[in-house]
PDB file of N, CA and C in Angstrom:
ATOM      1  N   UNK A   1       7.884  78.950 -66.240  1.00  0.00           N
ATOM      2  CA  UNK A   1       7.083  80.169 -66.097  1.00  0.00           C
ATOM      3  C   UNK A   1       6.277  80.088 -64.795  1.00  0.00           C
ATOM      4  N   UNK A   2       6.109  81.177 -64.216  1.00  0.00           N
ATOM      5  CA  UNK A   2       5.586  81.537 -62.902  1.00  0.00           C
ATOM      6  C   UNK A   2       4.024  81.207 -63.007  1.00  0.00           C
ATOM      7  N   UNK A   3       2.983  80.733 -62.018  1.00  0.00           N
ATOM      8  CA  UNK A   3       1.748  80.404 -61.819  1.00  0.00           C
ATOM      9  C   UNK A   3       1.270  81.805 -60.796  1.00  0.00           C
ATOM     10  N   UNK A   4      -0.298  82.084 -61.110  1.00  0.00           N
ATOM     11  CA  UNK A   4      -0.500  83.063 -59.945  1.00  0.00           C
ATOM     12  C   UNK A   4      -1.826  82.281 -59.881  1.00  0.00           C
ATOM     13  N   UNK A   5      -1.881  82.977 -58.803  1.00  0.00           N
ATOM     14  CA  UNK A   5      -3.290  82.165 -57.736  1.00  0.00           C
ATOM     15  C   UNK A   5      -4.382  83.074 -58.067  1.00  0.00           C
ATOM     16  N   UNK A   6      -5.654  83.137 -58.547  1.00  0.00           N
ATOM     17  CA  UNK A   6      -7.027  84.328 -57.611  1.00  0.00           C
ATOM     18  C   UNK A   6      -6.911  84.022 -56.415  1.00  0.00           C
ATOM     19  N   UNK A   7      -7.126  85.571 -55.511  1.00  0.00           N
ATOM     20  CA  UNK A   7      -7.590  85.713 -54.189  1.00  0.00           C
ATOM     21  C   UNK A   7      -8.459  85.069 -53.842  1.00  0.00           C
ATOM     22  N   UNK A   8      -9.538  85.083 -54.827  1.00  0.00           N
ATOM     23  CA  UNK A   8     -10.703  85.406 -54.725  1.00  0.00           C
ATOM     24  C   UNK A   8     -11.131  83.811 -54.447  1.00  0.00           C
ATOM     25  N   UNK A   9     -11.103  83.140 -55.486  1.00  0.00           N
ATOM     26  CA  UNK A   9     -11.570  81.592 -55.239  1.00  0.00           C
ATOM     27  C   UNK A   9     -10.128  80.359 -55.901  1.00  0.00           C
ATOM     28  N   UNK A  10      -9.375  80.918 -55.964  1.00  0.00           N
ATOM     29  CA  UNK A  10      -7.820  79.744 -55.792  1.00  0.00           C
ATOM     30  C   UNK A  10      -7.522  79.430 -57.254  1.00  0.00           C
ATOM     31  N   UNK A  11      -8.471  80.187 -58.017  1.00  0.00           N
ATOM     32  CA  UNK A  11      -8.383  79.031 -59.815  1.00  0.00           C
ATOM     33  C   UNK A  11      -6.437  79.820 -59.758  1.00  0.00           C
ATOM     34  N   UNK A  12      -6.044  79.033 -60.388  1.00  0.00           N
ATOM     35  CA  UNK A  12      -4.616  78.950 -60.648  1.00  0.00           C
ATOM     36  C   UNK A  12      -4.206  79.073 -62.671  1.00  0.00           C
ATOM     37  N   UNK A  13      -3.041  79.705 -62.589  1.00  0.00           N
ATOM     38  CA  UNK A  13      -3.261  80.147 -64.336  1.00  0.00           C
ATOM     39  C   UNK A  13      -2.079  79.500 -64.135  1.00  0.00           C
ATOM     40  N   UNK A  14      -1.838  79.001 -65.189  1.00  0.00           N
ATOM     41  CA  UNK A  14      -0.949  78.119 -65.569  1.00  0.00           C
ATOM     42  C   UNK A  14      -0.677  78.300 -66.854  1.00  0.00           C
ATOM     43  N   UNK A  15       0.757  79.475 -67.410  1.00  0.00           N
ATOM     44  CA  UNK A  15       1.045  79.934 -68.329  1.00  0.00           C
ATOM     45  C   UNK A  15       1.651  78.751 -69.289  1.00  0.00           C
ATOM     46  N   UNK A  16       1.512  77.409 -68.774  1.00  0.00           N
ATOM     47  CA  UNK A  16       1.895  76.722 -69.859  1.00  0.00           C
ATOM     48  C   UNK A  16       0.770  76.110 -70.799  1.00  0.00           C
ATOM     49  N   UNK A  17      -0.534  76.088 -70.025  1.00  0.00           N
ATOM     50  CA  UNK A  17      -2.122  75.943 -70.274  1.00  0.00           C
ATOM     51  C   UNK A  17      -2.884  77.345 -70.735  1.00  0.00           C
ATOM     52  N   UNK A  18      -2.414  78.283 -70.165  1.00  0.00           N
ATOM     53  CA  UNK A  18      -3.051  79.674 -70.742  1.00  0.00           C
ATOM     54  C   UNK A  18      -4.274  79.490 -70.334  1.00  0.00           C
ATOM     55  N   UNK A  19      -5.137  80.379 -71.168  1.00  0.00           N
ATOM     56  CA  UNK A  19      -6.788  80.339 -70.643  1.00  0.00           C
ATOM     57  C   UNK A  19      -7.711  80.160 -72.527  1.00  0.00           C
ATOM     58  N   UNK A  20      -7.056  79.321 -73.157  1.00  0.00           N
ATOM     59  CA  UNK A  20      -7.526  79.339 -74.541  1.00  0.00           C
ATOM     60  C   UNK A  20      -8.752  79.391 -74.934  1.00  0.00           C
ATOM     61  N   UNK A  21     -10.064  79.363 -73.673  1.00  0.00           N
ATOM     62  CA  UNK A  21     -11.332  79.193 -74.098  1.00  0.00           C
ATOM     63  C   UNK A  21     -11.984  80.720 -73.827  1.00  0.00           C
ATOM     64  N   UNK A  22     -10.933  81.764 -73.052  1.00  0.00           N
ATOM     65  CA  UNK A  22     -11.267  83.092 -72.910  1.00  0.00           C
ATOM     66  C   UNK A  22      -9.982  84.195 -73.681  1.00  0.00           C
ATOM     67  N   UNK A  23      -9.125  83.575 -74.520  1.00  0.00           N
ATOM     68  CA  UNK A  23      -8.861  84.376 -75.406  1.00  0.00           C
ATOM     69  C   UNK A  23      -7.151  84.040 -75.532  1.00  0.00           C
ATOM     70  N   UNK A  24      -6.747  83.781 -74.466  1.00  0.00           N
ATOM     71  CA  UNK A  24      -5.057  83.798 -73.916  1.00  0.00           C
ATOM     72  C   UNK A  24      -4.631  82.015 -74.272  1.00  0.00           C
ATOM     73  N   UNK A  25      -3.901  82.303 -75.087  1.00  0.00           N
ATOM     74  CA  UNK A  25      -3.054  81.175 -75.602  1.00  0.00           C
ATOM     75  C   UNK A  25      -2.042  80.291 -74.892  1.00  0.00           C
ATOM     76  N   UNK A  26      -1.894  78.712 -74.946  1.00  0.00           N
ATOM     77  CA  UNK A  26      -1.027  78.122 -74.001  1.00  0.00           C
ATOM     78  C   UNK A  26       0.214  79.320 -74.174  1.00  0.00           C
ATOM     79  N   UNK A  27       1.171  79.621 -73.574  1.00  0.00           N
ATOM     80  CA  UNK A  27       2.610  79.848 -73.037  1.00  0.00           C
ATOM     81  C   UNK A  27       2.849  80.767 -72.975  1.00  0.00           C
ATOM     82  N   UNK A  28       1.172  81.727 -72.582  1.00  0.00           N
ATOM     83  CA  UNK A  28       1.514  83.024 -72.243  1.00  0.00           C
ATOM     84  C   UNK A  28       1.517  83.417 -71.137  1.00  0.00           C
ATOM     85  N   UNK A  29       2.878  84.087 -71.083  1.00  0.00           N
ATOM     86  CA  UNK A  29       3.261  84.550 -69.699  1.00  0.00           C
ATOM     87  C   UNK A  29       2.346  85.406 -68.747  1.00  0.00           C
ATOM     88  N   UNK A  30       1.980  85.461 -67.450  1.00  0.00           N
ATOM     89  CA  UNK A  30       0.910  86.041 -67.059  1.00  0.00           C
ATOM     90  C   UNK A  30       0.754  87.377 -67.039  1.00  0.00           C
ATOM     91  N   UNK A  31       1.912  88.106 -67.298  1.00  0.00           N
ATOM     92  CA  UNK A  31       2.460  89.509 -67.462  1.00  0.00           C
ATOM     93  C   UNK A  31       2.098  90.005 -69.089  1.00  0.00           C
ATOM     94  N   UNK A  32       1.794  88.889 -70.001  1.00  0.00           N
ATOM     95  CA  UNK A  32       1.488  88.955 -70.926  1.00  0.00           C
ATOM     96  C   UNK A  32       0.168  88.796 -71.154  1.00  0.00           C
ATOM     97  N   UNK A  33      -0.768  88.529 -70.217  1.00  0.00           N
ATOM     98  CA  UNK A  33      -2.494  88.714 -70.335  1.00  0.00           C
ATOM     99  C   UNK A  33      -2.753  89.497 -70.187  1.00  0.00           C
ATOM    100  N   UNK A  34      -3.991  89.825 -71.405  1.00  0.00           N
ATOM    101  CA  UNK A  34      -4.357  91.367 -71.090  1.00  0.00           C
ATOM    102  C   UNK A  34      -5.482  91.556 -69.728  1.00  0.00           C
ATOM    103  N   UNK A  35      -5.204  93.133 -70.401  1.00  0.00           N
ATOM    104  CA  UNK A  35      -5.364  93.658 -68.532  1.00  0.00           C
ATOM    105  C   UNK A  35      -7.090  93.352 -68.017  1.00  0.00           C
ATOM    106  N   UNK A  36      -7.545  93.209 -69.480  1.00  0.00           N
ATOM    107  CA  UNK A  36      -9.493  93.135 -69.173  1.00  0.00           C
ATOM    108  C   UNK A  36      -9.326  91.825 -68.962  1.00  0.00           C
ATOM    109  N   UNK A  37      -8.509  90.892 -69.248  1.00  0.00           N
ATOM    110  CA  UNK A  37      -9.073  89.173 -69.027  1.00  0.00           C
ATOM    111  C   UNK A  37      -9.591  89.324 -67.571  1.00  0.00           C
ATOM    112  N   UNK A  38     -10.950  88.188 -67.052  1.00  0.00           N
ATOM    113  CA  UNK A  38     -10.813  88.338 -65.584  1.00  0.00           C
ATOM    114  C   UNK A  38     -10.889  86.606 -66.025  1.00  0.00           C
ATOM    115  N   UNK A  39     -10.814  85.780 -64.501  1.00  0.00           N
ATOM    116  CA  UNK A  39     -10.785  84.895 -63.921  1.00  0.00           C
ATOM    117  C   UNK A  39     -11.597  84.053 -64.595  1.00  0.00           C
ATOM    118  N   UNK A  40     -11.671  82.817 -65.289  1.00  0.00           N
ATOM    119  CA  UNK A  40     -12.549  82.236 -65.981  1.00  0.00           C
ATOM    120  C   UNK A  40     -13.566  81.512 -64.560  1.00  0.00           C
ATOM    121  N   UNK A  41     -13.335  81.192 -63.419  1.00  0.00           N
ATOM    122  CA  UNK A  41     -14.193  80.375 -62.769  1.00  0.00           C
ATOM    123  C   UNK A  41     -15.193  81.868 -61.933  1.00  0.00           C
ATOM    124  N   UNK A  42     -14.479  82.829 -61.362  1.00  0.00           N
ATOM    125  CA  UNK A  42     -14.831  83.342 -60.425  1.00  0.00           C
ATOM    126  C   UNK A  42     -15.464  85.174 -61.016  1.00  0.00           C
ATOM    127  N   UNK A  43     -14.916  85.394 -62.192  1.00  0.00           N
ATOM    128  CA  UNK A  43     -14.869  87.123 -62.647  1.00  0.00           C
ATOM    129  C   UNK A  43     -13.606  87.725 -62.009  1.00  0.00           C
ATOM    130  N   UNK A  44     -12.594  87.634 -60.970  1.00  0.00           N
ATOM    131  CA  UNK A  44     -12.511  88.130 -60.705  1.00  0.00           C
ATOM    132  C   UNK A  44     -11.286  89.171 -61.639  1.00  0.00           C
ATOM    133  N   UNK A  45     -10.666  90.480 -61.832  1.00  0.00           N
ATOM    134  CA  UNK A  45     -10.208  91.158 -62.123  1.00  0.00           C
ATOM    135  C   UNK A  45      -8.525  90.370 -62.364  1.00  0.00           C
ATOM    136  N   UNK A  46      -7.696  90.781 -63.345  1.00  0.00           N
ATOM    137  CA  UNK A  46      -6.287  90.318 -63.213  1.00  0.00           C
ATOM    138  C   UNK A  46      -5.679  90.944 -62.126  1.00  0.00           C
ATOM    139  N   UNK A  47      -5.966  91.981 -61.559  1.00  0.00           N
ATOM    140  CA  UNK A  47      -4.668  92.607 -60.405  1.00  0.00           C
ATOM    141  C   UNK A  47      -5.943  91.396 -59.370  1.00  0.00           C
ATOM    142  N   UNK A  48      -6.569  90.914 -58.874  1.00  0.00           N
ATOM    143  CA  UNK A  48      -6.587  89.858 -57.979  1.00  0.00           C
ATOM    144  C   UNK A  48      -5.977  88.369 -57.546  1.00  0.00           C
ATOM    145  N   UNK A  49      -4.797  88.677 -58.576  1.00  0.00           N
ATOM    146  CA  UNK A  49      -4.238  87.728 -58.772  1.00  0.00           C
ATOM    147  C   UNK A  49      -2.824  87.591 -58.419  1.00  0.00           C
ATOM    148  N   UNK A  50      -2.179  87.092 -57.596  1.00  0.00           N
ATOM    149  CA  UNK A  50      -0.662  86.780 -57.241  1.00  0.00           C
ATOM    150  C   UNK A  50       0.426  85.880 -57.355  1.00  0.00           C
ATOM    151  N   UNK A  51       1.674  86.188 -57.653  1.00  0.00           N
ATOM    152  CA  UNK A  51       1.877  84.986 -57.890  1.00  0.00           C
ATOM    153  C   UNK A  51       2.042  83.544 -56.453  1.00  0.00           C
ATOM    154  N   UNK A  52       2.324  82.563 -57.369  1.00  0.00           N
ATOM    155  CA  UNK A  52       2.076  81.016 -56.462  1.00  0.00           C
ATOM    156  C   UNK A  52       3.606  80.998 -55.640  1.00  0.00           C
ATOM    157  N   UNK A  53       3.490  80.724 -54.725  1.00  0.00           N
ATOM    158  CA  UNK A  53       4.591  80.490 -53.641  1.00  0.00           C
ATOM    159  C   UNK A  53       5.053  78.953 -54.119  1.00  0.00           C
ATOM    160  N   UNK A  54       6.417  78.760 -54.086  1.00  0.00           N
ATOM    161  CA  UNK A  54       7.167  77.920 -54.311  1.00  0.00           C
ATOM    162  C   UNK A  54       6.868  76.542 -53.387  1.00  0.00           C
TER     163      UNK A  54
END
């Protein structure tokens, strides 16, 4: 599964880690977070987010 970066300050989601302490479960795909989650380090919004270059 694909990783995306924040613009904003670099935190990295890692759909095999998820974000389990803000709602999103390990092995969810990032297309599969909802649209209000923002950024656990920074706030920032999900569309600030892209995916990680190979």
């Amino acid at each position: 599964m694909e990783k995306y970066v924040c613009e904003v300050c670099g935190y990295i989601y890692d759909p095999e880690n998820g974000d389990p302490d803000n709602g999103v479960d390990a092995g969810t795909k990032f297309a599969d977070v909802p649209d209000d989650w923002a950024c656990p380090l920074c706030g920032a919004d999900k569309d600030s987010f892209s995916p990680m270059e190979d």
